[in-house]
C-alpha atoms as a PDB file:
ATOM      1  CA  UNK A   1     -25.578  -3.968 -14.945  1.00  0.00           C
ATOM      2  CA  UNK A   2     -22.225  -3.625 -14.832  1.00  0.00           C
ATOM      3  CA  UNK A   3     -20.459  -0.269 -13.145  1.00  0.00           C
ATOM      4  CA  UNK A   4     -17.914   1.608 -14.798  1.00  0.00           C
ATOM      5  CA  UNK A   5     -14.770   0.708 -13.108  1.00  0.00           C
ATOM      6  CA  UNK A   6     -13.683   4.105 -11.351  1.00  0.00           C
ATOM      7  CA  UNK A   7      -9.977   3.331 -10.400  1.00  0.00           C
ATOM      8  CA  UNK A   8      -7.676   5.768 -12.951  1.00  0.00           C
ATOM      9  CA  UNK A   9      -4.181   3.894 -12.611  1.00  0.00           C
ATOM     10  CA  UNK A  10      -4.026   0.311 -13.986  1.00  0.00           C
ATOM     11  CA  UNK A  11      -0.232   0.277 -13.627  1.00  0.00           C
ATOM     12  CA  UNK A  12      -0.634   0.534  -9.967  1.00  0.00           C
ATOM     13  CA  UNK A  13      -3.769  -1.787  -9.790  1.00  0.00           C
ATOM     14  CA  UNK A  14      -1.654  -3.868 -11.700  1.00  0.00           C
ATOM     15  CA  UNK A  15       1.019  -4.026  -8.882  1.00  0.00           C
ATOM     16  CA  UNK A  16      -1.087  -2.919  -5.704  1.00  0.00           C
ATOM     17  CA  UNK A  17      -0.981  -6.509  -4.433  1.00  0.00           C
ATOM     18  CA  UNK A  18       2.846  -7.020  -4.407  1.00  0.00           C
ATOM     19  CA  UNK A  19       3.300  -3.643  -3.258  1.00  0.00           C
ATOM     20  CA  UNK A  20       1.177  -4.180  -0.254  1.00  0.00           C
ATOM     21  CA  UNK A  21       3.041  -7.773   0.376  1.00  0.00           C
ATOM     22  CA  UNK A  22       6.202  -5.513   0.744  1.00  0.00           C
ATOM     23  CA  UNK A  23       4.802  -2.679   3.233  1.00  0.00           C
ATOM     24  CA  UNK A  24       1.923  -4.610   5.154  1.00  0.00           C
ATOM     25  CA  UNK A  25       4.558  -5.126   8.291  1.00  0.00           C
ATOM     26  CA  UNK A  26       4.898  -1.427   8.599  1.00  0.00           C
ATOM     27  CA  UNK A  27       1.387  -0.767   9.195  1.00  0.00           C
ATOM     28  CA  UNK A  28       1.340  -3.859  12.084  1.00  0.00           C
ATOM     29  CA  UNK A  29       1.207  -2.078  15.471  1.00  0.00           C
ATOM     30  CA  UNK A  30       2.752  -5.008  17.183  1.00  0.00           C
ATOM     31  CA  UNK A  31       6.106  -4.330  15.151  1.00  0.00           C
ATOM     32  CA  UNK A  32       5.279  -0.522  15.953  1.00  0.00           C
ATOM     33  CA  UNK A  33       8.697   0.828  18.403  1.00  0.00           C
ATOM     34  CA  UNK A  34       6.756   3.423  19.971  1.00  0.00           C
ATOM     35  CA  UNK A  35       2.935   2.272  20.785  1.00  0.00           C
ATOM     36  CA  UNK A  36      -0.111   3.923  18.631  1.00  0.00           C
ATOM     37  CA  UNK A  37       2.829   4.881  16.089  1.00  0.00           C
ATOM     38  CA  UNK A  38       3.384   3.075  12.674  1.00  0.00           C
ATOM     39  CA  UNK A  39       6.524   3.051  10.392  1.00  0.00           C
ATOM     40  CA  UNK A  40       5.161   4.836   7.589  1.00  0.00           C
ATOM     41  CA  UNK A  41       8.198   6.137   6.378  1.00  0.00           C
ATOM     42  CA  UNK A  42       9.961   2.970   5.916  1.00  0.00           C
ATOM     43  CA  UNK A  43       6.994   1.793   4.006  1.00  0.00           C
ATOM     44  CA  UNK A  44       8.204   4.441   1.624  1.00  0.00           C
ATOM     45  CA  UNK A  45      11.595   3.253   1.831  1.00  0.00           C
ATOM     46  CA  UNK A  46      10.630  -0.244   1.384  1.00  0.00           C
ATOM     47  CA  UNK A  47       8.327   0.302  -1.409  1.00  0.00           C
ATOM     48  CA  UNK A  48      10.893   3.044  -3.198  1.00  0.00           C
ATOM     49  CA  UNK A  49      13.670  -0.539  -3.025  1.00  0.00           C
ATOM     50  CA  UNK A  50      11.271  -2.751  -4.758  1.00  0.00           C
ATOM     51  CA  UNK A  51       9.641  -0.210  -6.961  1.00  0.00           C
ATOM     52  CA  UNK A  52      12.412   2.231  -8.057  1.00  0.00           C
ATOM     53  CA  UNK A  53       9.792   3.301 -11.471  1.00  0.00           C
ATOM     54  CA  UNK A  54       7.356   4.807  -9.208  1.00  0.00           C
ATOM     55  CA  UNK A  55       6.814   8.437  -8.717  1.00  0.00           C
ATOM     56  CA  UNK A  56       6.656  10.002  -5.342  1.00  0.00           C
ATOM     57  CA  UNK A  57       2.709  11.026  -5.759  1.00  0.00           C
ATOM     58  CA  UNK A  58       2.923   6.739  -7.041  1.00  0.00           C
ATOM     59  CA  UNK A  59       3.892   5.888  -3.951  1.00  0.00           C
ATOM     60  CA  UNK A  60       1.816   7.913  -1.978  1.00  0.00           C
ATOM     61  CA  UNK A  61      -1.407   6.714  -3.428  1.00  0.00           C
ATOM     62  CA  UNK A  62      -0.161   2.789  -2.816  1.00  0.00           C
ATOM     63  CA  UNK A  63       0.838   3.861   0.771  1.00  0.00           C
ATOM     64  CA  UNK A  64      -2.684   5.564   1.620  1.00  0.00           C
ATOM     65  CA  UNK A  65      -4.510   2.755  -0.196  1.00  0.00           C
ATOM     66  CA  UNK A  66      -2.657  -0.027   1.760  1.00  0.00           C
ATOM     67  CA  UNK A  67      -3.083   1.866   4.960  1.00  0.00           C
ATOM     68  CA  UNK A  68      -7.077   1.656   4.657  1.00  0.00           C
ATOM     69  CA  UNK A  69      -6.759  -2.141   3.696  1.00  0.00           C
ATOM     70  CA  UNK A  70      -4.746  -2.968   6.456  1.00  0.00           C
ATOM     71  CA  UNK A  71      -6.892  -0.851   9.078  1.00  0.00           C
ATOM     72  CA  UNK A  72     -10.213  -2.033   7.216  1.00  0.00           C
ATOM     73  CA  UNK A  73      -9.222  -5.722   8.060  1.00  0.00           C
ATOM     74  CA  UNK A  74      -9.938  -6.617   4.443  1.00  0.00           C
ATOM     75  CA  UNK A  75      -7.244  -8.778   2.663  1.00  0.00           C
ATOM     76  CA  UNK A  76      -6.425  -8.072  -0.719  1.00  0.00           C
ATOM     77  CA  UNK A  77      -7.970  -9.455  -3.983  1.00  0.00           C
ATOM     78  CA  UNK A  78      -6.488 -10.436  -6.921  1.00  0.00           C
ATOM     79  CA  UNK A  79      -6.285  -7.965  -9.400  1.00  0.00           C
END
């Protein structure tokens, strides 16, 4: 039986891997200038460059999700 698929935003599903491509060094503690600290501002800044169409509360949600597959360890699937 097949579950209803629960994510609401295809657009960004549709781009979530590229996106993450472009802000997964930010999240990296070993490129981290002050220790325990990432650069999650110029994730925004990086993602706002290569996605100019996305809203703010767009780039928040790609942000937060990439943060939990970057700290989870996972890698990203193809959409």
């Amino acid at each position: 039986m097949n579950a209803p698929e629960r994510r609401g935003n295809p657009e960004l599903r549709a781009i979530f891997e590229r996106a993450y491509d472009v802000i997964r060094p930010f999240f990296d503690a070993s490129n981290s200038w002050t220790p325990g600290h990432g650069h999650e501002s110029l994730a925004y800044r990086a993602l706002r460059e290569s996605f100019p169409e996305l809203s703010p509360q767009q780039m928040a949600v790609i942000v937060t999700a990439a943060q939990r597959v970057f700290h989870s360890g996972s890698h990203v699937a193809p959409p």
